[in-house]
C-alpha atoms as a PDB file:
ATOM      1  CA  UNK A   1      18.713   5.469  11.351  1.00  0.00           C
ATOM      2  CA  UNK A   2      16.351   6.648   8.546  1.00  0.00           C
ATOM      3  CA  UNK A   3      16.863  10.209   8.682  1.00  0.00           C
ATOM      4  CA  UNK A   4      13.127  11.643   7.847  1.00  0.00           C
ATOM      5  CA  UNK A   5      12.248  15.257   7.314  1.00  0.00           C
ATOM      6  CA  UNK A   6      14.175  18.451   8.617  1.00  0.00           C
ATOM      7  CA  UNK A   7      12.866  17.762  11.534  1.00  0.00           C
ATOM      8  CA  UNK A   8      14.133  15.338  13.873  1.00  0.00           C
ATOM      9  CA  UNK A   9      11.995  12.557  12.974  1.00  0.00           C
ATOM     10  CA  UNK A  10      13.139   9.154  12.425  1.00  0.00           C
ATOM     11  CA  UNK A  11      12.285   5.782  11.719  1.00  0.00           C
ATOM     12  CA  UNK A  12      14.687   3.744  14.063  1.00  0.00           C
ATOM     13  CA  UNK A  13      16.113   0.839  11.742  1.00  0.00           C
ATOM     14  CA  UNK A  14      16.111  -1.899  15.113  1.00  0.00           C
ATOM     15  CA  UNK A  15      12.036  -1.151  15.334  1.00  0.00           C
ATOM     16  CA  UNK A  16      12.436  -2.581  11.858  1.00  0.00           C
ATOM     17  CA  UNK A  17      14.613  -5.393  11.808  1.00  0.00           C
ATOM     18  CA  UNK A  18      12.125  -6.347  15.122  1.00  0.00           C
ATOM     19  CA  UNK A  19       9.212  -6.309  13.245  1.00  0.00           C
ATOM     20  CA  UNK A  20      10.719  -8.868  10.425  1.00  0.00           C
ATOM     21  CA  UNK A  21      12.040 -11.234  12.842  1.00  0.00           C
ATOM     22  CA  UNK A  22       8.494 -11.366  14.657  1.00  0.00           C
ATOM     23  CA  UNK A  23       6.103 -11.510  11.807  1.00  0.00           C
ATOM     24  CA  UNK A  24       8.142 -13.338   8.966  1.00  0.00           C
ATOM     25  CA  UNK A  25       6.567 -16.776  10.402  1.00  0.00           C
ATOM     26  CA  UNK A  26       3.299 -15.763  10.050  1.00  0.00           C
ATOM     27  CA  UNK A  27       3.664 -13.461   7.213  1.00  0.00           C
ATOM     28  CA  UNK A  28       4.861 -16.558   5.056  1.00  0.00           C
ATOM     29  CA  UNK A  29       1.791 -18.885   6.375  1.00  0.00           C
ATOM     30  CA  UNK A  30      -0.730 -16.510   6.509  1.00  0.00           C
ATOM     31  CA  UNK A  31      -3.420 -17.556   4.713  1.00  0.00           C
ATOM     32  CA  UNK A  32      -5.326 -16.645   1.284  1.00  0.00           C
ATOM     33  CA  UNK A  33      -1.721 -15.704   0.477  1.00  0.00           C
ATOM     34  CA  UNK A  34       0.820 -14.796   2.692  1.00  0.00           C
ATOM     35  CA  UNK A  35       0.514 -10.963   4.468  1.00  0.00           C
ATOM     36  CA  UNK A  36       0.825  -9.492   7.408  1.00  0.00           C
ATOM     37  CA  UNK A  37      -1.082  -6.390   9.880  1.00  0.00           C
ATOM     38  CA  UNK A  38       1.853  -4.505  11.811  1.00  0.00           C
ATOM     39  CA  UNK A  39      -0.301  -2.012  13.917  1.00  0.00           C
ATOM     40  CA  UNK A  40       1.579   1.193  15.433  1.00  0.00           C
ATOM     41  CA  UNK A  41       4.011   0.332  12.555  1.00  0.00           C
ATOM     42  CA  UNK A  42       6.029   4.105  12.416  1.00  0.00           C
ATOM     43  CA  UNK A  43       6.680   6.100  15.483  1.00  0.00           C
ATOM     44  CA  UNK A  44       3.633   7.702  16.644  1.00  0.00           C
ATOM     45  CA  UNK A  45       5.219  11.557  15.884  1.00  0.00           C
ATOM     46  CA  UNK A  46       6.044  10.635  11.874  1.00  0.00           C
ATOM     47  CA  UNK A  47       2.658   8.745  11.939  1.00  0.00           C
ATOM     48  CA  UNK A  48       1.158  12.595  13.106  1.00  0.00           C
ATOM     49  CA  UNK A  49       3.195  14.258  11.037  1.00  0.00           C
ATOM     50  CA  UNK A  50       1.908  12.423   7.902  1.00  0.00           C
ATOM     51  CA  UNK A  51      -1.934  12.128   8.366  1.00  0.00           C
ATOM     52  CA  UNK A  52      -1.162  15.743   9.667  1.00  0.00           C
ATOM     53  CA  UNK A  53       0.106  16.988   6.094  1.00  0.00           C
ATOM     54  CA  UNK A  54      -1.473  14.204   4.065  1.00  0.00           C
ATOM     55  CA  UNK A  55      -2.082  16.015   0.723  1.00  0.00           C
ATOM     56  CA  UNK A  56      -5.901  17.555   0.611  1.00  0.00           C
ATOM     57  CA  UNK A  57      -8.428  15.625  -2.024  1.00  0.00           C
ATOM     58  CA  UNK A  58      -8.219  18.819  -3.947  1.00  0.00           C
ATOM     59  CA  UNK A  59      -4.630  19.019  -4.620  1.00  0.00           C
ATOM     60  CA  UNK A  60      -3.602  19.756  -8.088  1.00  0.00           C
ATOM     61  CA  UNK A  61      -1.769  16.512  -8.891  1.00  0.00           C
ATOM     62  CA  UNK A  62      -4.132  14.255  -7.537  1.00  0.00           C
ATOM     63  CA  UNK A  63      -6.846  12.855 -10.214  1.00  0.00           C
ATOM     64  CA  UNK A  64      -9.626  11.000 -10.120  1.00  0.00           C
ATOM     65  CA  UNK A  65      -9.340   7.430 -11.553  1.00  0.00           C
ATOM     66  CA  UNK A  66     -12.880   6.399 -11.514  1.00  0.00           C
ATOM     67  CA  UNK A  67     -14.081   2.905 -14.186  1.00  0.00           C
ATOM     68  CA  UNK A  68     -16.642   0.419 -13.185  1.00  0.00           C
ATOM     69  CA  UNK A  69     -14.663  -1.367 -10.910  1.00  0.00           C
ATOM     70  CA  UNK A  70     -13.065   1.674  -9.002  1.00  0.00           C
ATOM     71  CA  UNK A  71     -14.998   4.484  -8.097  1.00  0.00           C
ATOM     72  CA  UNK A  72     -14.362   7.846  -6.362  1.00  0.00           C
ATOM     73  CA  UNK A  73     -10.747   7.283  -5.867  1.00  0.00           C
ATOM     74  CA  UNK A  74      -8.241  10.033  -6.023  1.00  0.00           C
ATOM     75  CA  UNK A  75      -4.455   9.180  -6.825  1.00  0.00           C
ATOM     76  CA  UNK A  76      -1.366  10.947  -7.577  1.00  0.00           C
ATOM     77  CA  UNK A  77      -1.072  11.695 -11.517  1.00  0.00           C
ATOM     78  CA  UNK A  78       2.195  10.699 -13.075  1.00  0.00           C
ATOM     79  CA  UNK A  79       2.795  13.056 -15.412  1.00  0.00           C
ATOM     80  CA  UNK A  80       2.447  15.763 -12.604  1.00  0.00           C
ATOM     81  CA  UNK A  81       5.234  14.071 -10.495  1.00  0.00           C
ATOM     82  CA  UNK A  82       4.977  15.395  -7.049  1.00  0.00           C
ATOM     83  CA  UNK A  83       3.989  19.098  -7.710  1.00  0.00           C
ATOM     84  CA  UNK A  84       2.900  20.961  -4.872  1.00  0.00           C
ATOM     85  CA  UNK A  85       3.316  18.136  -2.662  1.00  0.00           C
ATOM     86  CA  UNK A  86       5.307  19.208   0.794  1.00  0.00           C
ATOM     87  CA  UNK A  87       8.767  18.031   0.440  1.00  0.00           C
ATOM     88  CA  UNK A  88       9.063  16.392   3.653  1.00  0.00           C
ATOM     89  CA  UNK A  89       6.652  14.138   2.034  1.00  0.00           C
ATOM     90  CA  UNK A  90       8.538  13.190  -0.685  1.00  0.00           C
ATOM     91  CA  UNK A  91      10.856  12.627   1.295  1.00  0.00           C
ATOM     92  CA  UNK A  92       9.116  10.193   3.424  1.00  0.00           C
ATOM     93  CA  UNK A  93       7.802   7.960   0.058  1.00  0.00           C
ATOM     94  CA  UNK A  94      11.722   8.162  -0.588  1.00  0.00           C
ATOM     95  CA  UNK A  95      13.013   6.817   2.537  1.00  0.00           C
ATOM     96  CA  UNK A  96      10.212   3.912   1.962  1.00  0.00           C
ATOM     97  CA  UNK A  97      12.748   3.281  -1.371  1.00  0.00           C
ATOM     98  CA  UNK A  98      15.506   3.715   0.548  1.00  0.00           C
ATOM     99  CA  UNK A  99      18.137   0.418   1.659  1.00  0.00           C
ATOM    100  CA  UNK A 100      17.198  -0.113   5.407  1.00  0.00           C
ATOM    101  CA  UNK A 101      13.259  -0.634   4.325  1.00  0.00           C
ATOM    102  CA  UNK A 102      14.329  -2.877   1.704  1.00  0.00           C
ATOM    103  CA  UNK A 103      16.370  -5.216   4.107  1.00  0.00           C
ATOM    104  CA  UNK A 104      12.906  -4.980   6.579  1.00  0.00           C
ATOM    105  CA  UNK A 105      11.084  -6.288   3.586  1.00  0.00           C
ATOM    106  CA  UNK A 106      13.729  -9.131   2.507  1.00  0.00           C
ATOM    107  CA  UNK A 107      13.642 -10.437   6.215  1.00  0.00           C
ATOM    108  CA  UNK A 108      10.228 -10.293   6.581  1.00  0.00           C
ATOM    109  CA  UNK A 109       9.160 -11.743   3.208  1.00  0.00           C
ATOM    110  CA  UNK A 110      12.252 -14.111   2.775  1.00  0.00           C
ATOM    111  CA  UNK A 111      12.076 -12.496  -1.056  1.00  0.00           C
ATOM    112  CA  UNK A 112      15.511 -11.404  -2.374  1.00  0.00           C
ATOM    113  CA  UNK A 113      16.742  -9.078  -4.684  1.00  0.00           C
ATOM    114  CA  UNK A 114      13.332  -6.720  -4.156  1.00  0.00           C
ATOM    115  CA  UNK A 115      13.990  -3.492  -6.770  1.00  0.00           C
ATOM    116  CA  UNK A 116      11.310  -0.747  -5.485  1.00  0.00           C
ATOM    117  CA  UNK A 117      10.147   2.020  -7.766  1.00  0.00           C
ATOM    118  CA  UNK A 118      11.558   5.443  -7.560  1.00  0.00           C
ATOM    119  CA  UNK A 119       8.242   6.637 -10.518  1.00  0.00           C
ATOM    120  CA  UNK A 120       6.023   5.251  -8.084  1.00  0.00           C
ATOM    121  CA  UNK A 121       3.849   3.807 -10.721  1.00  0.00           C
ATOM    122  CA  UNK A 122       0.172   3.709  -9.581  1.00  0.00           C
ATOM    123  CA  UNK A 123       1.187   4.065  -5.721  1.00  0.00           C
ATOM    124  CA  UNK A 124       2.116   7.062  -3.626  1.00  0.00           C
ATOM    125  CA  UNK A 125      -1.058   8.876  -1.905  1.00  0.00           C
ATOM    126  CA  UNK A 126      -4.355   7.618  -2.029  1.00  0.00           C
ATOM    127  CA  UNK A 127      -7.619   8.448  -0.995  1.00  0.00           C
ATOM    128  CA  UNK A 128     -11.345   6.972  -1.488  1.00  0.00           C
ATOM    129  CA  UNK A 129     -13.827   9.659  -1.111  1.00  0.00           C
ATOM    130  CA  UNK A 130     -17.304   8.452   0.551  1.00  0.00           C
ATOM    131  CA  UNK A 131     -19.270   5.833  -1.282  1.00  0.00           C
ATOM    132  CA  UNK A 132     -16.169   5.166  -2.907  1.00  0.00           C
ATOM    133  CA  UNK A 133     -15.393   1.489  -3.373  1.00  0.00           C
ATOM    134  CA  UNK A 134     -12.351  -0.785  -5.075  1.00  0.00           C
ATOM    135  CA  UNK A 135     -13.672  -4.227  -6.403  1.00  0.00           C
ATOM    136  CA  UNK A 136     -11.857  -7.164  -5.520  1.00  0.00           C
ATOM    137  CA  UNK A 137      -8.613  -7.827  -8.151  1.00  0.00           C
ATOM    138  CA  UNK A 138      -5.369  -8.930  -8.942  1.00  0.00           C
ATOM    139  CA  UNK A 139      -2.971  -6.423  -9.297  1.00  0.00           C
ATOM    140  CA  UNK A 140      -0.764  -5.857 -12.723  1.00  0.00           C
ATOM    141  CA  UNK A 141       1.693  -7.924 -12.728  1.00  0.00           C
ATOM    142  CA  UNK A 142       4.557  -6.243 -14.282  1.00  0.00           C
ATOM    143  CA  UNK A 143       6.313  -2.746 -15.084  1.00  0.00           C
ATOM    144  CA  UNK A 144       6.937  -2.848 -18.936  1.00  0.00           C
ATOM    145  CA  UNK A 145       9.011   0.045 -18.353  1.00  0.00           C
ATOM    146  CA  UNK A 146      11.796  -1.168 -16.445  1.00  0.00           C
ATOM    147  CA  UNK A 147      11.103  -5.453 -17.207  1.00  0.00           C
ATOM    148  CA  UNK A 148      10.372  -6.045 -13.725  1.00  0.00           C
ATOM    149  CA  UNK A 149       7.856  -8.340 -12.062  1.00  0.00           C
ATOM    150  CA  UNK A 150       5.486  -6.807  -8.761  1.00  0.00           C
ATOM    151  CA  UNK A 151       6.100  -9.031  -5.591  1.00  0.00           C
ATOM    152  CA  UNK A 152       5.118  -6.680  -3.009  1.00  0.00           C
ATOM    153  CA  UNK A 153       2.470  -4.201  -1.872  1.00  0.00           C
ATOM    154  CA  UNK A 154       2.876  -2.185   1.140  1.00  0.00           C
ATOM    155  CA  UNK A 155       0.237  -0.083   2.503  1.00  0.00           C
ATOM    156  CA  UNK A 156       0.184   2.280   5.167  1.00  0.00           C
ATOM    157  CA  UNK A 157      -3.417   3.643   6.558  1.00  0.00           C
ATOM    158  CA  UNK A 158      -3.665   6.953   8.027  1.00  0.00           C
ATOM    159  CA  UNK A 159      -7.527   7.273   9.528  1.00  0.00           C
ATOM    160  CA  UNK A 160      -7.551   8.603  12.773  1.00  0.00           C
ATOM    161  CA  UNK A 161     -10.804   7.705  14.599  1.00  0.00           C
ATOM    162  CA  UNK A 162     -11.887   5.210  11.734  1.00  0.00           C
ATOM    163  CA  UNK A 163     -15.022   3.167  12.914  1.00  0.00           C
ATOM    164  CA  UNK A 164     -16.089   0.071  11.758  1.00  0.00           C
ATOM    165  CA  UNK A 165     -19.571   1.208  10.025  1.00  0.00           C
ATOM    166  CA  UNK A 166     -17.418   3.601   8.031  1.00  0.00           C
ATOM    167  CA  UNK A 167     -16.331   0.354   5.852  1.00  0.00           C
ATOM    168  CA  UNK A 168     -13.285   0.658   3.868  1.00  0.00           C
ATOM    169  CA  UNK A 169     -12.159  -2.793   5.115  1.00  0.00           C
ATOM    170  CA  UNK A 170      -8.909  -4.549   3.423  1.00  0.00           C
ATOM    171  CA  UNK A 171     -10.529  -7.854   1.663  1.00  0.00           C
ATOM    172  CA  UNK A 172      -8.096 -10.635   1.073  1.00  0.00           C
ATOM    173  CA  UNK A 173     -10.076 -13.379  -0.963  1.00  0.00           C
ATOM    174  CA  UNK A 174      -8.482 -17.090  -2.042  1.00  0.00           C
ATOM    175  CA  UNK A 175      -7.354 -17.838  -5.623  1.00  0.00           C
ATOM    176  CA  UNK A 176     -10.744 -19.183  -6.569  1.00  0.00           C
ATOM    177  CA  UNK A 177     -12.431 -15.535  -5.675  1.00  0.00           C
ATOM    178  CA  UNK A 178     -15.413 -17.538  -3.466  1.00  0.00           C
ATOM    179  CA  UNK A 179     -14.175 -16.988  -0.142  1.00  0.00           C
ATOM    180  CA  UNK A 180     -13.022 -13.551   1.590  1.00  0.00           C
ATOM    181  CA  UNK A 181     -10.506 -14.920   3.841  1.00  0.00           C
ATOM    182  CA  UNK A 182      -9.654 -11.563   5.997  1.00  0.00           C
ATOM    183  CA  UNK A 183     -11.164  -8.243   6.268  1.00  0.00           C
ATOM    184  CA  UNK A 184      -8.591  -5.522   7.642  1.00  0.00           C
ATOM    185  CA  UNK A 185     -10.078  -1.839   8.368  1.00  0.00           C
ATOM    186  CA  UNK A 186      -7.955   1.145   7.870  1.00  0.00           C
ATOM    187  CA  UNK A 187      -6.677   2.545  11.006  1.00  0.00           C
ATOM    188  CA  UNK A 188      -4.359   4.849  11.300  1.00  0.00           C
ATOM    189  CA  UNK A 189      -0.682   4.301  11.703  1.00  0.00           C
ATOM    190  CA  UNK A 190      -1.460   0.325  10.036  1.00  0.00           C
ATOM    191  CA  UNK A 191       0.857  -1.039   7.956  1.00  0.00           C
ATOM    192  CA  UNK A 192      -0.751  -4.234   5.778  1.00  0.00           C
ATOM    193  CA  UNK A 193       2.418  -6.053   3.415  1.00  0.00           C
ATOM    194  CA  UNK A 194       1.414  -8.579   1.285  1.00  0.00           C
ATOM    195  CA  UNK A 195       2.721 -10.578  -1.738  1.00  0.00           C
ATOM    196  CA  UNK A 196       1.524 -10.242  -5.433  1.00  0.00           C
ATOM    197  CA  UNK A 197       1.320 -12.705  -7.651  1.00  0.00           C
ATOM    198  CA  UNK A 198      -1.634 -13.860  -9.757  1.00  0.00           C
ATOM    199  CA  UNK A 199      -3.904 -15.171  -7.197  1.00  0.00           C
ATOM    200  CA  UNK A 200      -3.516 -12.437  -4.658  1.00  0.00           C
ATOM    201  CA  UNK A 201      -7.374 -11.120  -4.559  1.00  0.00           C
ATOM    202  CA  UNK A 202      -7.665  -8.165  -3.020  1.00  0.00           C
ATOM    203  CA  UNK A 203      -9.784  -4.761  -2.361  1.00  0.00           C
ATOM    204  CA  UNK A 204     -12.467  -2.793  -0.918  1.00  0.00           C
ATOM    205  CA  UNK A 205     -15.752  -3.582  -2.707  1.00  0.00           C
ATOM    206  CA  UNK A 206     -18.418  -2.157  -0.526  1.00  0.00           C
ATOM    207  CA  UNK A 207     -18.768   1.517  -0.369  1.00  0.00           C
ATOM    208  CA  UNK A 208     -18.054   3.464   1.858  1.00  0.00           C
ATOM    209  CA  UNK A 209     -20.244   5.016   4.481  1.00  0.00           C
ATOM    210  CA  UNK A 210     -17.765   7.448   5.823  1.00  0.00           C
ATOM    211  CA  UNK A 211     -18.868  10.684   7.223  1.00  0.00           C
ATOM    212  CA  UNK A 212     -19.170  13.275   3.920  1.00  0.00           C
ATOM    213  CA  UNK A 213     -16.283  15.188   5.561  1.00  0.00           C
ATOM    214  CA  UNK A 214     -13.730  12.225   5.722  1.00  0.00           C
ATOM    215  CA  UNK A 215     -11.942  10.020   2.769  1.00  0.00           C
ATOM    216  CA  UNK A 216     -10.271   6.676   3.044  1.00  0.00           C
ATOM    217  CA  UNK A 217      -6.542   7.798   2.914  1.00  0.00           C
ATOM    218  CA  UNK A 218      -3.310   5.716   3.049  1.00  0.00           C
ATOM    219  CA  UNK A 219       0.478   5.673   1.166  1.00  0.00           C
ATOM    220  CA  UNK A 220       1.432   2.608  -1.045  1.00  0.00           C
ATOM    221  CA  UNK A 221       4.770   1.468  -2.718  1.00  0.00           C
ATOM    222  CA  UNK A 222       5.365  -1.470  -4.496  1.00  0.00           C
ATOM    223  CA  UNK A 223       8.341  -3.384  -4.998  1.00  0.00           C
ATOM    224  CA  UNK A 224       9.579  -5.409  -8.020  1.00  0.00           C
ATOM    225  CA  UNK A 225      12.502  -8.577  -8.733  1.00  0.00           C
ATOM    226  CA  UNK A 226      13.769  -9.839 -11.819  1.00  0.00           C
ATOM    227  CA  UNK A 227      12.527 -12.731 -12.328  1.00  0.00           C
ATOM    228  CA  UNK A 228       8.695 -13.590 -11.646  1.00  0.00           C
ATOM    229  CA  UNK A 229       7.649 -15.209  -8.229  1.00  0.00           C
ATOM    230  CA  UNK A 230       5.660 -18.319  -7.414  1.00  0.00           C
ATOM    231  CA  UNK A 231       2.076 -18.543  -8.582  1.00  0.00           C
ATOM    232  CA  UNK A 232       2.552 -15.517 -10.584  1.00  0.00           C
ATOM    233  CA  UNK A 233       1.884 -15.376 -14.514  1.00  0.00           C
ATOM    234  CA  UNK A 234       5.155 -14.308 -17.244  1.00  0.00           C
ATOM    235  CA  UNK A 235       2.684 -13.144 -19.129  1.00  0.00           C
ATOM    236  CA  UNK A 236       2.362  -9.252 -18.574  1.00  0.00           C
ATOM    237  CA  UNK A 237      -1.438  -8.286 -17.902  1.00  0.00           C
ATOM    238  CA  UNK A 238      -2.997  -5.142 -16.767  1.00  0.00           C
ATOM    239  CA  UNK A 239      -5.266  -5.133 -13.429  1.00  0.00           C
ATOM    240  CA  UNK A 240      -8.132  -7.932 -13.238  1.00  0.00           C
ATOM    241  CA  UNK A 241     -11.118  -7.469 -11.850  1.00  0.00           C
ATOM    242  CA  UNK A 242     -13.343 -10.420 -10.981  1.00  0.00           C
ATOM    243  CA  UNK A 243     -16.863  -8.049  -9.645  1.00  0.00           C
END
């Protein structure tokens, strides 16, 4: 079991390992690249608990990382670490680190020797506030820090009561950026896992219409190999943007 918090929460590894061997045919064939939508992915009590104690869009170590292409989203600063952020929390991100999600990921993804990211470089919380938008891009493809190459995203979506006119809605667009192959909104407790590499187009370009009261809020962690992956560039590059 993945012991979580001091309660007695827990992710039970078996819910897991059930998930991989039921999605990892259609993860791999899913189409513009290959992904997968696990609905009531955690336990319905740690899902609670989370959206429950997700960090406020005021909290200190959150910033705003606004630019032309992403606008009114609020992200967990780096240098800040996770200051005034409930340790139970932490926690949580940490068991998402931890060896039992790895081996989920492995199985599901048939990708080997995944390395995730204890400084949780550019991931963690996130929210979009209302009219907030992400254009449609290709994520960095590599962590100059530690010489490893991104292969997966994972992102967990904690709106309860999220309707469809809010917008917000996952975009996965093919490799030649003409085509928007799936749109995915953010409910809560959904779990989206995809692979990077440098034609996985993704975002949230339309902005949102959310109440003024509610934000777009979900956790992400990203996971890294050795060596680069198929269809992904050697050549270290920052995020591109293609709106």
């Amino acid at each position: 079991m993945l012991n979580l918090y001091k309660k007695n929460l827990s992710i039970d590894n078996e819910r897991l390992l059930s998930f991989a061997h039921k999605y990892q045919n259609e993860y791999l064939n899913n189409l513009p690249f290959p992904h997968i939508i696990i609905d009531n992915f955690l336990p319905l009590n740690i899902a609670n608990h989370l959206e429950k104690h997700f960090p406020s869009k005021d909290e200190q170590s959150f910033a705003m990382q606004d630019n032309d292409h992403q606008s009114l989203k609020i992200g967990r600063t780096q240098d800040k670490k996770f200051k005034n952020i409930r340790s139970d929390l932490v926690h949580f991100l940490n068991e998402l680190n931890g060896i039992h999600f790895i081996d989920f990921l492995e199985q599901l993804t048939k990708i080997r020797g995944l390395i995730p990211d204890p400084h949780f470089k550019g991931a963690a919380f996130h929210q979009t506030l209302p009219k907030g938008k992400l254009d449609i891009h290709v994520d960095f493809n590599f962590d100059k820090k530690r010489h490893l190459y991104r292969r997966i995203n994972v992102l967990l979506y904690l709106n309860k009561k999220w309707e469809d006119n809010y917008g917000g809605h996952l975009e996965l667009w093919d490799h030649s950026t003409k085509t928007c192959h799936k749109k995915v909104l953010p409910l809560f407790n959904r779990c989206v896992i995809f692979s990077t590499s440098s034609n996985s187009y993704h975002g949230h370009p339309l902005p949102l219409s959310c109440p003024t009261n509610r934000t777009r809020k979900s956790i992400a962690t990203y996971y890294y190999t050795v060596e680069p992956g198929p269809n992904m560039s050697e050549t270290p590059h920052s995020t591109i943007w293609i709106n």
